[in-house]
N, C-alpha and C. Protein backbone atom coordinates (compact mmCIF):
# COMPACT_ATOMS: atom_id res chain seq x y z
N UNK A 1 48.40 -48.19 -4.29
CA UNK A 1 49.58 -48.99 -4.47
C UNK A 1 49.84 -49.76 -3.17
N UNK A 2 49.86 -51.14 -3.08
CA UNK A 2 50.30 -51.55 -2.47
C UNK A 2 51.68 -52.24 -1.63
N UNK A 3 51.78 -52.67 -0.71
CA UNK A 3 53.40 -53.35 -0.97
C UNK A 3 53.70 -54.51 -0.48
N UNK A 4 54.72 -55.32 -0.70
CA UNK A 4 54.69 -56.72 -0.76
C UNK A 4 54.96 -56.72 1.00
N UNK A 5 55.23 -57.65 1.34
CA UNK A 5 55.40 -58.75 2.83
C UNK A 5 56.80 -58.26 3.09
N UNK A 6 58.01 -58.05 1.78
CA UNK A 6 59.21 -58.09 2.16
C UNK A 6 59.86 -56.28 2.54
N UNK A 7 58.71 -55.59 1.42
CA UNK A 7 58.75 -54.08 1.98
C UNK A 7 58.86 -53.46 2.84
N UNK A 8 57.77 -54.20 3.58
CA UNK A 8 57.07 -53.29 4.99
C UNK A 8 58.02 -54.06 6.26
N UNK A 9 58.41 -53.07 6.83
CA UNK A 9 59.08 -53.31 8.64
C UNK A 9 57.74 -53.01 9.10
N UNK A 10 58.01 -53.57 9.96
CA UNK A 10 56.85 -53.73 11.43
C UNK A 10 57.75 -53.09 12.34
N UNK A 11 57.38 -51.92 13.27
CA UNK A 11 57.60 -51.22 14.36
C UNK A 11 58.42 -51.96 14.86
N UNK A 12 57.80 -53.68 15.43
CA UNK A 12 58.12 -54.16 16.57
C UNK A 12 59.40 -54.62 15.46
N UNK A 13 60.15 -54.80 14.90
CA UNK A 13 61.32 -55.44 14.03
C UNK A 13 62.38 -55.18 15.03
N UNK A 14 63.74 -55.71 15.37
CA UNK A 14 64.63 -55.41 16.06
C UNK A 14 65.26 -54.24 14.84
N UNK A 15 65.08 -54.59 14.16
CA UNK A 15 65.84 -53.82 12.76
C UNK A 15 65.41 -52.17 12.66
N UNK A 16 64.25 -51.65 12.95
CA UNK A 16 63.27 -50.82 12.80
C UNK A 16 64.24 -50.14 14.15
N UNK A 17 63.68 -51.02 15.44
CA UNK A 17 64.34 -50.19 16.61
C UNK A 17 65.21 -50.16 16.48
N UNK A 18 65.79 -50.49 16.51
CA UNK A 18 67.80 -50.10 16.19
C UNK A 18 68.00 -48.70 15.36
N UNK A 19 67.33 -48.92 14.88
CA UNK A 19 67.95 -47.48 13.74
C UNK A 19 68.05 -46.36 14.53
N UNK A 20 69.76 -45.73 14.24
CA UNK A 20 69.77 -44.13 15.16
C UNK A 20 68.85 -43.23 14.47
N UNK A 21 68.64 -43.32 13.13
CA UNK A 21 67.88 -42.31 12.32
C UNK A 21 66.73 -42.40 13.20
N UNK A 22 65.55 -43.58 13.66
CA UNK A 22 64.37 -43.65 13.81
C UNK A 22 63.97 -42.81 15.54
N UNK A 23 64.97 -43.08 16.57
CA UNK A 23 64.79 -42.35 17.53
C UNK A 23 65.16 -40.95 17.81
N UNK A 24 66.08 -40.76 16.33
CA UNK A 24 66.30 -39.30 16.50
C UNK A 24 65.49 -38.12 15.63
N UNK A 25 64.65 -39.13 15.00
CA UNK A 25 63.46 -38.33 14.02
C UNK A 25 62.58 -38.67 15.55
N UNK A 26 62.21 -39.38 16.23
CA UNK A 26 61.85 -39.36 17.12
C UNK A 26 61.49 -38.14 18.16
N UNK A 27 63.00 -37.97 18.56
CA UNK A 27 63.31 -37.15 19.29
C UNK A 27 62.78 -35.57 18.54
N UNK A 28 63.49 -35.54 17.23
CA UNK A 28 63.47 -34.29 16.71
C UNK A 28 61.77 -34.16 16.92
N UNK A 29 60.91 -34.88 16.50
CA UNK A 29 59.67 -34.45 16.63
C UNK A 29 59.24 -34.17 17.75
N UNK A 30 59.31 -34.99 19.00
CA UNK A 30 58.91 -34.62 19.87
C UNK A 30 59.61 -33.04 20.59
N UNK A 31 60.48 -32.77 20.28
CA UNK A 31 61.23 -31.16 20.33
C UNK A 31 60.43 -30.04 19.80
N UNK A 32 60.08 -30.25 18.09
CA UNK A 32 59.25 -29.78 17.45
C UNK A 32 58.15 -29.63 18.16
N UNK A 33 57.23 -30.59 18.51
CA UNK A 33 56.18 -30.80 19.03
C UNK A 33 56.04 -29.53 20.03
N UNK A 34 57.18 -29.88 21.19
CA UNK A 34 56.91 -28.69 22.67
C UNK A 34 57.46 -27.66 21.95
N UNK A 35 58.09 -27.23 21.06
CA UNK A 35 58.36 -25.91 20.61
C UNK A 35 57.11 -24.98 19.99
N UNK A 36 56.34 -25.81 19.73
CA UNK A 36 55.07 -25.40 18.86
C UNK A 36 54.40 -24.99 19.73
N UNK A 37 53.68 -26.22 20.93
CA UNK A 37 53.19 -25.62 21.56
C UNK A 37 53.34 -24.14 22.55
N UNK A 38 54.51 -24.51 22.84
CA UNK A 38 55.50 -23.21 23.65
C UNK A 38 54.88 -21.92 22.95
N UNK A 39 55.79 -21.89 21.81
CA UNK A 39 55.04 -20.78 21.07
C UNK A 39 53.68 -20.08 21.09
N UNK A 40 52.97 -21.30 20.83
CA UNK A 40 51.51 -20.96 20.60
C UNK A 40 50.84 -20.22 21.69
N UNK A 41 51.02 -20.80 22.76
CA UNK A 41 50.86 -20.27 24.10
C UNK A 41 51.60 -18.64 24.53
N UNK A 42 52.73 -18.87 24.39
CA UNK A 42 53.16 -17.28 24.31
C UNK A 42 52.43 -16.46 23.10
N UNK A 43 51.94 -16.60 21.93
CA UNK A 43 51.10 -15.86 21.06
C UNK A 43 49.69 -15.99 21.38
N UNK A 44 49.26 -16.83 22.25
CA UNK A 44 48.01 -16.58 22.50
C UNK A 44 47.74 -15.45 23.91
N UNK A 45 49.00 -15.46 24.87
CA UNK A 45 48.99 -14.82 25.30
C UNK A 45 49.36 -13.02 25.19
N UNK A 46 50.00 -12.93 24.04
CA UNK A 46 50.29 -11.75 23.71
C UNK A 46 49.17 -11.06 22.62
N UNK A 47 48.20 -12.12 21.88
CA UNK A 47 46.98 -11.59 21.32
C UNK A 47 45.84 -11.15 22.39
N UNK A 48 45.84 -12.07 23.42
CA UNK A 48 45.11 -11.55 24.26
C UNK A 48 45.39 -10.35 25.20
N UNK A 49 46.65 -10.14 25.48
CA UNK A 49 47.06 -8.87 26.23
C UNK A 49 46.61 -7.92 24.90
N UNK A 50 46.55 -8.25 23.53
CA UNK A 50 46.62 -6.86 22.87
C UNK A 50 45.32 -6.57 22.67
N UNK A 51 44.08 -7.30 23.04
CA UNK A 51 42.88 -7.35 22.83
C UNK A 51 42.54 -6.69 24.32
N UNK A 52 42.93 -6.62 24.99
CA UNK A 52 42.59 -5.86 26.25
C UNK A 52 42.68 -4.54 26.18
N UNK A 53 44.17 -4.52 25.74
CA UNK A 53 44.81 -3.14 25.82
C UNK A 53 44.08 -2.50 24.54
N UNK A 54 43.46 -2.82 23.39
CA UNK A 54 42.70 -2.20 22.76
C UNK A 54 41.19 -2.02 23.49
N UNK A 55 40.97 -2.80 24.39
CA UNK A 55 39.65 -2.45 24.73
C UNK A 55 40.08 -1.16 25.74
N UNK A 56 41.03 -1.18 26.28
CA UNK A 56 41.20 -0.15 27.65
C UNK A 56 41.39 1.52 26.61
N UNK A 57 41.70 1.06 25.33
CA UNK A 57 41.79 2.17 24.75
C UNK A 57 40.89 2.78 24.43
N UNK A 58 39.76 1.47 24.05
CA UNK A 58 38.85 2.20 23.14
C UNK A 58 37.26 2.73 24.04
N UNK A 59 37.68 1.94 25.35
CA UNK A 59 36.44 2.40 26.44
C UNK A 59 37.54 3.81 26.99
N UNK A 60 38.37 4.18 26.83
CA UNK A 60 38.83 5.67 27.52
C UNK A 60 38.56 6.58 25.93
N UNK A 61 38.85 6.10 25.21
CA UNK A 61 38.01 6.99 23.67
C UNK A 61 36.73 7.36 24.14
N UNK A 62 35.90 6.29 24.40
CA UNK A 62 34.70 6.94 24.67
C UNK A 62 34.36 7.34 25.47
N UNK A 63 34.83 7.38 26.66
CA UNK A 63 34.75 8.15 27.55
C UNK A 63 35.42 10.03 27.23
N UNK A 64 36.18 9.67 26.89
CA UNK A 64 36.79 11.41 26.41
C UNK A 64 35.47 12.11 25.02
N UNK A 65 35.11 10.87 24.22
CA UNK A 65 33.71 11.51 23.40
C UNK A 65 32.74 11.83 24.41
N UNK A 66 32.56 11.58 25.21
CA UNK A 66 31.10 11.71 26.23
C UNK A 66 31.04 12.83 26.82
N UNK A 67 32.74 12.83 27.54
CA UNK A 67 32.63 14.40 27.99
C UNK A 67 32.53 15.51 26.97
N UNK A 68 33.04 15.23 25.59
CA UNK A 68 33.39 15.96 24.60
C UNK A 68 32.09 16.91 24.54
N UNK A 69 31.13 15.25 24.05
CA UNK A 69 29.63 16.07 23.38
C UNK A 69 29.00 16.53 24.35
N UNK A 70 29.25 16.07 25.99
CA UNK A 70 28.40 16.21 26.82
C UNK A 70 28.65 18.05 26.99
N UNK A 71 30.37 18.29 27.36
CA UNK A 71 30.30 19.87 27.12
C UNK A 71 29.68 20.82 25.82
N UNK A 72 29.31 20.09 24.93
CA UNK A 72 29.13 20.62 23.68
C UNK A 72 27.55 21.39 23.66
N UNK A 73 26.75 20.89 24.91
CA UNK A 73 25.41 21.08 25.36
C UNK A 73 25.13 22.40 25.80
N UNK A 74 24.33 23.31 25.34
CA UNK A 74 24.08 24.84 25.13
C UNK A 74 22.70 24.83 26.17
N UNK A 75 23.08 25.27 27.55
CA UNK A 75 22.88 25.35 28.56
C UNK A 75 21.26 26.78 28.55
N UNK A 76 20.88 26.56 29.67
CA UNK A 76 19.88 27.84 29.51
C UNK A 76 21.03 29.13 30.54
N UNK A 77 20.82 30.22 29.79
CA UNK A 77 21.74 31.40 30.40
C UNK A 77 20.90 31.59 31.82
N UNK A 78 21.95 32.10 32.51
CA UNK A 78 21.36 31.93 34.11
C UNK A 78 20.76 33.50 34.15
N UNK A 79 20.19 34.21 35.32
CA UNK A 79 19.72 35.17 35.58
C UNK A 79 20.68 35.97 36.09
N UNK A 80 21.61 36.66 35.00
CA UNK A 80 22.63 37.34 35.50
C UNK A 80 22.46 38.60 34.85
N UNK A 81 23.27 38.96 34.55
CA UNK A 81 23.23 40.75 33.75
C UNK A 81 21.69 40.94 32.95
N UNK A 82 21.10 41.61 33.70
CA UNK A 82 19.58 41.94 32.55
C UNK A 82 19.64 42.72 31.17
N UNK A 83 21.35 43.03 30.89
CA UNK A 83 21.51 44.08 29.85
C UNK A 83 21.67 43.49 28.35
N UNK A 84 22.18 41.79 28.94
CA UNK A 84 22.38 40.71 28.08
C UNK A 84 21.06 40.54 27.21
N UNK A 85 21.53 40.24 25.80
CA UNK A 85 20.09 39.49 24.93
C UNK A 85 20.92 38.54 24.38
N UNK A 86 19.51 37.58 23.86
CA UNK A 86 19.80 36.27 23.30
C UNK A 86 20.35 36.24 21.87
N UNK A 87 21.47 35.74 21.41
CA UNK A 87 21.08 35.71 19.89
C UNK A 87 21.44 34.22 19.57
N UNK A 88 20.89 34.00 18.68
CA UNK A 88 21.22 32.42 18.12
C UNK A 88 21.59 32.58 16.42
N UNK A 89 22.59 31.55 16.73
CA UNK A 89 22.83 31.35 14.99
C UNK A 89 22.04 30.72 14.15
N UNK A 90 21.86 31.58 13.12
CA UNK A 90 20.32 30.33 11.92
C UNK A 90 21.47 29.81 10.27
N UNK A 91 22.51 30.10 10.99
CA UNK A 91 23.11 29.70 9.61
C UNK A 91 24.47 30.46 9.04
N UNK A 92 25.77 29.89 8.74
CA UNK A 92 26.43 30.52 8.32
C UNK A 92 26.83 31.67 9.51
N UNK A 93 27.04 32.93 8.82
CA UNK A 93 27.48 34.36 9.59
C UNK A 93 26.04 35.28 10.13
N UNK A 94 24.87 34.69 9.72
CA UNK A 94 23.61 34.73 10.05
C UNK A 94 23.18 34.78 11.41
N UNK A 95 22.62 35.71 11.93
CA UNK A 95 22.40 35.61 13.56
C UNK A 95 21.24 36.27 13.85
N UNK A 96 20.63 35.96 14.75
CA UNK A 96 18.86 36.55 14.53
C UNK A 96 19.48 36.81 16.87
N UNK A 97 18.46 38.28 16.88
CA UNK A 97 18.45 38.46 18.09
C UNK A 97 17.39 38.60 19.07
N UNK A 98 17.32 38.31 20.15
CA UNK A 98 15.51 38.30 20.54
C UNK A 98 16.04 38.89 21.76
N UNK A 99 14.86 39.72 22.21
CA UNK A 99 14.88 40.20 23.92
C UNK A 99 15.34 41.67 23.95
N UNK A 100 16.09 42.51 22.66
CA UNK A 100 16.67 43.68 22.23
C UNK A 100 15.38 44.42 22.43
N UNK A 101 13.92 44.30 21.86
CA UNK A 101 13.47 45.77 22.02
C UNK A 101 12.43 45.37 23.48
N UNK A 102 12.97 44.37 23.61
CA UNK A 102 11.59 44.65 25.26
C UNK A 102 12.73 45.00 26.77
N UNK A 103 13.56 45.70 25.97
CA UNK A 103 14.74 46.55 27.05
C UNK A 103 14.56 47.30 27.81
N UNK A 104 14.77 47.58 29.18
CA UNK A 104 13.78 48.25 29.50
C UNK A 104 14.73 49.88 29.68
């Protein structure tokens, strides 16, 4: 759709500038405008603080798993009491014992 010659204002019109409506849609946008950005910037900064603070969480998670499994490690028994024998679990309430008859 087009429009005729008598439709259209031209920017430069004294008629166009004059209007209080036109500098205060003006204005209002340009308000809009820095409010947006404002915003955006404070949410980009608060996604990024929360992306940290999840990483600081999730590298001290794994650090607390490391020690976890690392204590979880079944050591060789040292050379202490000779009265001691070995037993290991094979399952369930199941326990098998070695070192009992070479007692001396």
């Amino acid at each position: 759709m087009t429009m005729s010659a008598d439709e259209r204002i031209p920017m430069s019109s004294p008629s166009a500038a004059a209007s209080p409506l036109h500098s205060l849609a003006w204005m209002a946008g340009a308000l809009a405008t820095s409010a947006a950005v404002v915003i955006g910037a404070v949410l980009a900064v608060v996604f990024a603080a929360t992306v940290v603070v999840v990483g600081f969480i999730g590298s001290a998670l794994f650090g607390l798993a490391a020690f976890a499994f690392r204590g979880r490690k079944v050591g060789k028994a040292r050379d202490g009491d000779p009265s001691l024998i070995e037993a290991r679990n094979v399952g369930g309430h199941s326990w098998v014992a070695y070192g009992w008859n070479e007692r001396p």
